[in-house]
Protein backbone atom coordinates (compact mmCIF):
# COMPACT_ATOMS: atom_id res chain seq x y z
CA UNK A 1 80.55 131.63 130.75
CA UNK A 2 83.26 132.88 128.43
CA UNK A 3 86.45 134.67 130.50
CA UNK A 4 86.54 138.68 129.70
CA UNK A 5 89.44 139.09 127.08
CA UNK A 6 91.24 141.05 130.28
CA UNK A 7 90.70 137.99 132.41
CA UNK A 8 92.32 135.87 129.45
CA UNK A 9 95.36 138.73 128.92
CA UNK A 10 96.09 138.47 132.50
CA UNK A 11 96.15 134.35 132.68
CA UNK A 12 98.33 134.48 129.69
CA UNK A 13 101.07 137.47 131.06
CA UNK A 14 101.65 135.51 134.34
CA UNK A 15 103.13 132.48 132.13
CA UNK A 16 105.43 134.91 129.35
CA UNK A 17 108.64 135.05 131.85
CA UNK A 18 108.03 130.97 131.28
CA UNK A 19 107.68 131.45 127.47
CA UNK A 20 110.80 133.83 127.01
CA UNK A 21 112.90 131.39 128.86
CA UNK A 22 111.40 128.61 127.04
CA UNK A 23 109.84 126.69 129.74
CA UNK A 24 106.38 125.94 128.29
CA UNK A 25 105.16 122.62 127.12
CA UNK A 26 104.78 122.86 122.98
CA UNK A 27 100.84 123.17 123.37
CA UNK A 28 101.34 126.22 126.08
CA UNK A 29 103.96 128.15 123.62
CA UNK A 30 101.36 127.75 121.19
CA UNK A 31 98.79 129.20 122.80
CA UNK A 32 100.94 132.01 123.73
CA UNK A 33 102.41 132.74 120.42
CA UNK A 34 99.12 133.14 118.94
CA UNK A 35 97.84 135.72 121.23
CA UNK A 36 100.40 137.38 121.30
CA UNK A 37 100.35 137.83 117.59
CA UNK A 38 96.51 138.86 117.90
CA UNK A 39 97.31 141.09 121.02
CA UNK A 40 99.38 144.35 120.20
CA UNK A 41 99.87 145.21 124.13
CA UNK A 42 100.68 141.98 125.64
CA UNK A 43 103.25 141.43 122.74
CA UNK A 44 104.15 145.03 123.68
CA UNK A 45 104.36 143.90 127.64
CA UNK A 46 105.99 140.45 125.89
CA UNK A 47 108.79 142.72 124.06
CA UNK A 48 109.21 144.99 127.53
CA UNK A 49 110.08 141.84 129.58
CA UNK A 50 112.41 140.44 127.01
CA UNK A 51 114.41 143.05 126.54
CA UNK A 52 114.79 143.89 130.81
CA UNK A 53 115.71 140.23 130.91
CA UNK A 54 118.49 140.71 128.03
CA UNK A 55 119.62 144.06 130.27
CA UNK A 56 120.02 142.21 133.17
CA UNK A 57 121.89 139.52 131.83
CA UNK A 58 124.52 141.89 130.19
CA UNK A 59 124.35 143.89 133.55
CA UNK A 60 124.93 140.97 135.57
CA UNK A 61 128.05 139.71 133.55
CA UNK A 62 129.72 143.30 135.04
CA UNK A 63 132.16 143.14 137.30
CA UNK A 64 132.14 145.82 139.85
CA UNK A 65 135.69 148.02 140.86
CA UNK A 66 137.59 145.72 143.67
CA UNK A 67 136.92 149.23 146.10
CA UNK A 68 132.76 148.57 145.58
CA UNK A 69 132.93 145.20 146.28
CA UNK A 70 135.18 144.99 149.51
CA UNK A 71 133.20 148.24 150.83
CA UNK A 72 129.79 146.25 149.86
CA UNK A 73 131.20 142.69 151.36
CA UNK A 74 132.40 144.84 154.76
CA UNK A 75 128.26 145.99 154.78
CA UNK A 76 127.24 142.89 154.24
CA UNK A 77 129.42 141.31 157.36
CA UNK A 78 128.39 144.17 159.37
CA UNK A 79 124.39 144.06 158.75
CA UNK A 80 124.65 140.17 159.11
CA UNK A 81 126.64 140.30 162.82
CA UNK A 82 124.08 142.97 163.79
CA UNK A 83 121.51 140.65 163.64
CA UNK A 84 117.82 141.25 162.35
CA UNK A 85 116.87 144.38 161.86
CA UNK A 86 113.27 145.67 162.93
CA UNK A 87 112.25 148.13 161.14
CA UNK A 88 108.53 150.42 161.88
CA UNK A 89 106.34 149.87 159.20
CA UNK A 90 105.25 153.05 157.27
């Protein structure tokens, strides 16, 4: 029985953070590369992911104002010597 093209979308998307890093085996990037040239909205979903990755890795290279990161590092030491914290579920 042949997979539903949604079923075959959805195998595919759960391997593209693997692609865009480069992590696939030649045959796998294949595979990928053409669907995604013969499917507009997983190269659209493809494109999306890529360029939140490239965000984040400019973000991440910030450095945050000495004030932010002694008030967040004084939190931190705070929440940790509370111990765990139990919170109701909603």
């Amino acid at each position: 029985m042949k997979a539903e093209p949604r079923d075959h979308c959805r195998k595919l998307l759960e391997q593209v953070s693997r692609y865009l890093d480069g992590d696939l085996t030649p045959a796998e990037r294949r595979t990928i590369t053409q669907h995604l040239r013969q499917c507009p909205c997983c190269q659209t979903m493809a494109d999306s992911l890529q360029h939140t990755v490239e965000v984040c890795r400019k973000a991440g290279g910030a450095r945050l104002p000495a004030d932010v990161r002694s008030r967040a590092k004084a939190r931190i030491a705070t929440l940790l010597s509370s111990g765990p914290v139990h919170r109701p579920r909603t």
